[in-house]
Each structure stands twice: as C-alpha cells, then as structure tokens.
Protein backbone atom coordinates (compact mmCIF):
# COMPACT_ATOMS: atom_id res chain seq x y z
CA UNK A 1 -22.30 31.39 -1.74
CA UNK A 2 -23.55 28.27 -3.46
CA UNK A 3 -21.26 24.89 -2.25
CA UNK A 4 -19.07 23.84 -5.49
CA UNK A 5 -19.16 20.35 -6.59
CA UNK A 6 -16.49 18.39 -7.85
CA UNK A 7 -17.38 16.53 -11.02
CA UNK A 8 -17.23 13.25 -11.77
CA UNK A 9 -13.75 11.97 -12.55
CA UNK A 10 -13.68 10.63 -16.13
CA UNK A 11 -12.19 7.71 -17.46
CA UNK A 12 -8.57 8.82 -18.41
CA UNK A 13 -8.48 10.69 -14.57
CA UNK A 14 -9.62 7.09 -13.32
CA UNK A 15 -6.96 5.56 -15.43
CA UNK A 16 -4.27 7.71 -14.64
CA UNK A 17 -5.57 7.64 -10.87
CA UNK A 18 -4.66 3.65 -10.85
CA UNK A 19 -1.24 3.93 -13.11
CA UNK A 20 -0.19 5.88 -10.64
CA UNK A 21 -1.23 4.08 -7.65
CA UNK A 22 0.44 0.57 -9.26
CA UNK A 23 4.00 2.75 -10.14
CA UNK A 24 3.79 4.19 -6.72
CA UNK A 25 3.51 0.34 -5.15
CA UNK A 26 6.23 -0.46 -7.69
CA UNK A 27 8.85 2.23 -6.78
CA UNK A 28 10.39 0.47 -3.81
CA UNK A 29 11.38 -2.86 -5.54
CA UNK A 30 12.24 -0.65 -8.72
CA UNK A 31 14.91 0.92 -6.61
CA UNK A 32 16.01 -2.06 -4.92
CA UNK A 33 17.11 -3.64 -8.24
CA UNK A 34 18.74 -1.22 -9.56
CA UNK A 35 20.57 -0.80 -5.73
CA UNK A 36 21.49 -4.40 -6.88
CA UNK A 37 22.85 -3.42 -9.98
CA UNK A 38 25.86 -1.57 -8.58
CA UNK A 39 26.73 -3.43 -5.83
CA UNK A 40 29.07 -6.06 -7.27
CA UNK A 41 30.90 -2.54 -8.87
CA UNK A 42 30.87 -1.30 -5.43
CA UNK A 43 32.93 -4.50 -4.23
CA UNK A 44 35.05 -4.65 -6.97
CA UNK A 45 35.88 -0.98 -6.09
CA UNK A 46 37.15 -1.60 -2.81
CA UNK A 47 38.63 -4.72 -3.89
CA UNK A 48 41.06 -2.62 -6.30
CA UNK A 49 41.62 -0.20 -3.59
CA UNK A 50 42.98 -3.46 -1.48
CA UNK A 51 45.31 -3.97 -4.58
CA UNK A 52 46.64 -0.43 -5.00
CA UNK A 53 47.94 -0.73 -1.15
CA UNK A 54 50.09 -3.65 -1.37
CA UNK A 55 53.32 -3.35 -2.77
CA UNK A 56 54.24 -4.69 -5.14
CA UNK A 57 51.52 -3.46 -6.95
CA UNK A 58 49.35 -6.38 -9.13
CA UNK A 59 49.33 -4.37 -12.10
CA UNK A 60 47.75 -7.33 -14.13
CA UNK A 61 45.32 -7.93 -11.30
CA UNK A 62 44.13 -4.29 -11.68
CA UNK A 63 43.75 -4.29 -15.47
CA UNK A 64 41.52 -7.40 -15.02
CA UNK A 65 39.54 -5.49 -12.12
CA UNK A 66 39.33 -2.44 -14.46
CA UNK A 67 38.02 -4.13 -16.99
CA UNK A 68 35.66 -6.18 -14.97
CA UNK A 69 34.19 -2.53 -13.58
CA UNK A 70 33.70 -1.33 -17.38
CA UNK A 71 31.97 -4.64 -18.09
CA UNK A 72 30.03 -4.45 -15.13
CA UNK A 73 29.00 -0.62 -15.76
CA UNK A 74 27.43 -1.22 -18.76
CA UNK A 75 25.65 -4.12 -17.96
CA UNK A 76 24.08 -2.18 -14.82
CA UNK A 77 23.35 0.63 -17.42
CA UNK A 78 21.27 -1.66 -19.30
CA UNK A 79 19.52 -3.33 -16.58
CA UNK A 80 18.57 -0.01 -14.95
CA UNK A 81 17.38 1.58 -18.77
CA UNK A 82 14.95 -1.56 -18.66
CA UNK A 83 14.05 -1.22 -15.36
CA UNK A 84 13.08 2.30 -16.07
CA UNK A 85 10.88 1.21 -18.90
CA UNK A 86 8.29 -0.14 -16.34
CA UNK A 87 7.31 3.83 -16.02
CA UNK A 88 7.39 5.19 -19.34
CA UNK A 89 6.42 1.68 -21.23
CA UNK A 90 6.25 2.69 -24.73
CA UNK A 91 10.06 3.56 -25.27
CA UNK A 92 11.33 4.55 -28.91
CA UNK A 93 12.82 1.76 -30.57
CA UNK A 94 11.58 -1.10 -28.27
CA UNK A 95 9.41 -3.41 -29.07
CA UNK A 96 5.57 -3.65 -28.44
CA UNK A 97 5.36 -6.80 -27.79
CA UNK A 98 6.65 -9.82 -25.43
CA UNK A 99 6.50 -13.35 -25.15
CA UNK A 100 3.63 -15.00 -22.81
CA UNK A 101 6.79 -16.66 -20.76
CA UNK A 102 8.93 -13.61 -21.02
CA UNK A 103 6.51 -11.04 -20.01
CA UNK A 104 5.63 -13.45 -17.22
CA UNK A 105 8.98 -14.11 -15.55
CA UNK A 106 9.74 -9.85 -15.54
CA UNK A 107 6.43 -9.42 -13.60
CA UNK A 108 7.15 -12.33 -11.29
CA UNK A 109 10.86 -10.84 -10.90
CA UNK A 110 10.27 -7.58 -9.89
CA UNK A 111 7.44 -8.87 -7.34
CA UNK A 112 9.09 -11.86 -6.06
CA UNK A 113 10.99 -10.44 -3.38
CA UNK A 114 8.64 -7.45 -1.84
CA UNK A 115 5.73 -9.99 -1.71
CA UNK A 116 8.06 -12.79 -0.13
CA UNK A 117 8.43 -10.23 2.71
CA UNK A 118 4.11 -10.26 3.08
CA UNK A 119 4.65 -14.15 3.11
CA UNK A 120 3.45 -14.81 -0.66
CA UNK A 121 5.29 -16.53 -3.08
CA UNK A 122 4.78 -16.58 -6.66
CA UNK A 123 4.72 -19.95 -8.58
CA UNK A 124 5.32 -19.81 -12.60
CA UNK A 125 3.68 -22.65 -14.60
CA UNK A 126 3.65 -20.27 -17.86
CA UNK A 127 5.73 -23.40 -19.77
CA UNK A 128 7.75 -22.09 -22.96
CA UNK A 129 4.54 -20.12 -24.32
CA UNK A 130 6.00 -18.02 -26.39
CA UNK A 131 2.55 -16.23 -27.74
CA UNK A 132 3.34 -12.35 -28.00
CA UNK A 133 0.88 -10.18 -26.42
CA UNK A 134 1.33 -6.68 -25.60
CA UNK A 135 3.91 -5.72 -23.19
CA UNK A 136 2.26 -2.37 -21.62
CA UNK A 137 -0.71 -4.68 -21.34
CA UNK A 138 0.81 -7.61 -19.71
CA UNK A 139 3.18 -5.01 -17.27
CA UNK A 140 -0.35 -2.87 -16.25
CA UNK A 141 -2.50 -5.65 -15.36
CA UNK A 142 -0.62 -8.76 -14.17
CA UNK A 143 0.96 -7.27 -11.64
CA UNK A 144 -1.91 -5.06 -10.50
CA UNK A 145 -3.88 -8.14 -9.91
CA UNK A 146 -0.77 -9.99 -7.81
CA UNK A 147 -0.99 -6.94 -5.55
CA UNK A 148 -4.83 -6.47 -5.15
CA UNK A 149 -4.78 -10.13 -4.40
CA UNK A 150 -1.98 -10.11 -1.69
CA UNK A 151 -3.22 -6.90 -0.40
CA UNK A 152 -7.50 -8.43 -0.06
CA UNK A 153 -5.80 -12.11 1.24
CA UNK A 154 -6.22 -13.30 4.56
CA UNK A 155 -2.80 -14.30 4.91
CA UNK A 156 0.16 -15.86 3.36
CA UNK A 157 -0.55 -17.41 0.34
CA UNK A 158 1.12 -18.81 -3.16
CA UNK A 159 -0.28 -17.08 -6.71
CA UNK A 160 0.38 -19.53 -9.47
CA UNK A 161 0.53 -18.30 -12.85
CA UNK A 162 -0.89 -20.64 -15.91
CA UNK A 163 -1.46 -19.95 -19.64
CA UNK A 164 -3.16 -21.12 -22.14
CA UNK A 165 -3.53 -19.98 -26.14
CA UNK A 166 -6.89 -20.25 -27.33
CA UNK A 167 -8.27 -18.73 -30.76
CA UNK A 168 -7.17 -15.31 -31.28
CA UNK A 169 -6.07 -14.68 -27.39
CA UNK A 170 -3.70 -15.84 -24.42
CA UNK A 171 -5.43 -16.38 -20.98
CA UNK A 172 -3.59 -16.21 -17.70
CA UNK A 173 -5.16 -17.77 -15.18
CA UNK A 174 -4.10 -16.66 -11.36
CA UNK A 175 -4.71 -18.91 -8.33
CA UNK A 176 -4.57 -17.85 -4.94
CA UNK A 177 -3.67 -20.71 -2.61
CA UNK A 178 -3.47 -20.47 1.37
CA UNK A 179 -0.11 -21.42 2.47
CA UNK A 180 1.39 -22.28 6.09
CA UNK A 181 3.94 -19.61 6.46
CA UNK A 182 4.70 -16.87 8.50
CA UNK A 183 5.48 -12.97 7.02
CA UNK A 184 8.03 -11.27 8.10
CA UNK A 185 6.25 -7.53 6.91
CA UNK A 186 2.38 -9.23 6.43
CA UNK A 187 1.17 -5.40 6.00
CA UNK A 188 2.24 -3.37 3.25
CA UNK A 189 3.65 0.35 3.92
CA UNK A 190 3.66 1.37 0.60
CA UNK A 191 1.23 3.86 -0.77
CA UNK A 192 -2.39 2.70 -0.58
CA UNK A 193 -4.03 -0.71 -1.28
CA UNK A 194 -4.72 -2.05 -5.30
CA UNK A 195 -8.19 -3.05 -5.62
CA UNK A 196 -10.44 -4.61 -7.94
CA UNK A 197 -11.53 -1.45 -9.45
CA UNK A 198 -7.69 -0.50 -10.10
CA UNK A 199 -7.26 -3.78 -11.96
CA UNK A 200 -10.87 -3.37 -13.85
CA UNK A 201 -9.79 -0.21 -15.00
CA UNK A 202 -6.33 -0.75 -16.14
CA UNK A 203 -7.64 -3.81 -18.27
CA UNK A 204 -10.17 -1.63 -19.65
CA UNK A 205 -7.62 0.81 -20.84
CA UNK A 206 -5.41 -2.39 -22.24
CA UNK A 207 -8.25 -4.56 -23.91
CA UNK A 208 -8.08 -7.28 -21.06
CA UNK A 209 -11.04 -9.34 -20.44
CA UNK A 210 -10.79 -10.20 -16.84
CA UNK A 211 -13.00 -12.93 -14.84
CA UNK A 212 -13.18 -14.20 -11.61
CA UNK A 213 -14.19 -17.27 -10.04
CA UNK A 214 -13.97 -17.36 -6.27
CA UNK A 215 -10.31 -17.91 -5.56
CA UNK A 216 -8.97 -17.41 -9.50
CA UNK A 217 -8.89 -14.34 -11.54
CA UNK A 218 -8.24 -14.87 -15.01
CA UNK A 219 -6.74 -12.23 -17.33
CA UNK A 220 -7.52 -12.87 -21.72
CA UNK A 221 -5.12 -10.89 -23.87
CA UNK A 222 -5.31 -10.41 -27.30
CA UNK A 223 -2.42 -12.34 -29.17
CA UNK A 224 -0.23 -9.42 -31.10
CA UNK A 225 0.14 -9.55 -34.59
C-alpha cells in the first residue's frame, strides 16, 4: 500500500495554526486578570462576614459593603467581557477600531506582568497618538512580535514601543534593548515558542507591513477610516 502524503497546509490552516498558538501563549495572563477581577469582592466578602459576627450588628456598615460588592460585580463583569474579546475579536456592537495609544497600552497590559517574570519589561513611548487603526490588527500582531522577540532574546531585555503617523498609515517601531537584570522564570512553559513566521503570517492576514532591521522590528498599519 502506497505511503499517503499530507498536503501542504494552506494559508487559512497556517493562519489559524499561529492564532492559535498566540491565544494559547495568552491564556495564562488572560486568566490571571480576570483572577484579579474578583479578588477585592472576595475580601469584601469576608470582610462582611467579620461584620455579621459582632454584635451589635453595623447594619449601615453592611449596606455600604453590599453595595460596594454590587458595584464591584459589575465592574469585574465588564472587565472580564473585554478581556474575553481578545479571543473572539470582532464582537457585535464593538467597535473596529482603536486608538494608536489605546490599543498600545491593552497589549502592553496584558503582557506586562508574564514577561516581567522572563526579565523583560515593556517601555511605552506611543505619546497621545490617537490615530485609529484596526483593533484585531493591532491585538494579532503587536503582541505576537513582543513574544517572538522575548522568546529568540538572549536574555533580559526592555521592548520600547514608538509611533509615528505618516501618509495614509501608523508605524510602530519595536526596539529590543539588553538590560542588566535577572528573571525570575527566564524560560517560558507555556505552549510552544512565537516565531517570525507566526508574526509574518498574522500580518499577512491583517494588512501589516512588517520590517526588520537588526535589533528593531517595525509594524505599518493602515490608518482606519
């Protein structure tokens, strides 16, 4: 019996290949905000269960703690819906768009902490650009490239994020910069490694222009209209 041969993965299959690979490196610190979310209900919880053992009760105390909880509730609710928009990007009634400085700061938020741990911090010198470019764009590719970089670098390091508006089109400009610092997790457990192939072929599929010039990667994105 003749050997069967797998064909050649297409395009989308490469696409959806490196979506997943950048949600599955994304999970972890996904979960850990939205962990965050609820632990300030959590305390407040066991705070009120402080105030319903003492006699005499606080009953003015406990309103204010019940409505604190509600308050608290739905701004969790609404951090975790956005949080959840990282995996299914286009949601119904959202916007398709975000601003340069915006879009920017999410990215670097969500990162920030998981790639402090590998000893790399992120450094934002975005300004107040408030240029709107696409939001599934900016979400697939800017943070693909801050992990292929931190997972190809030699050690810790800082990635500074610039911008710039030029005709038609925002550029972000990434710069990997040894640092002196030690990691406290310098390997990453997570999945497998991003490459440079992942981050070609997400900005393929989002109309990036990408270029790189030894230790800077620069990302072009079409302005939205």
């Amino acid at each position: 019996m003749p050997d069967a041969t797998l064909p050649a993965a297409s395009p989308q299959a490469l696409e959806e290949s490196s979506r997943y690979a950048l949600l599955r490196r994304l999970t972890p610190t996904l979960r850990h905000h939205m962990v965050g979310e609820f632990q300030p209900i959590g305390m407040l919880a066991a705070l009120m269960e402080r105030r319903l053992d003492s006699n005499p009760l606080n009953l003015p105390g406990l309103r204010e703690n019940c409505q604190s909880i509600g308050n608290l509730s739905r701004s969790a609710a609404d951090s975790c819906l956005d949080l959840m928009s990282w995996l299914s990007p286009r949601q119904p009634g959202q916007s398709s768009s975000v601003a340069v400085n915006d879009g920017v700061a999410q990215c670097l938020s969500l990162l920030a902490t998981s790639l402090r741990f590998r000893g790399f911090s992120l450094v934002n010198r975005t300004g107040e650009l408030d240029a709107r470019v696409s939001c599934t764009a900016l979400r697939s590719v800017l943070p693909t490239v801050l992990i292929a970089l931190s997972d190809t670098a030699s050690g810790p390091s800082d990635l500074v994020i610039s911008a710039r508006v030029q005709a038609g089109s925002v550029t972000l400009t990434i710069a990997l910069q040894p640092a002196e610092r030690s990691a406290d997790n310098p390997t990453s457990d997570d999945y497998r490694t991003l490459t440079w192939h992942d981050v070609q072929v997400l900005a393929q599929a989002e109309s990036v222009t990408l270029s790189r010039d030894g230790q800077q990667t620069g990302l072009t994105l079409p302005l939205s209209t």
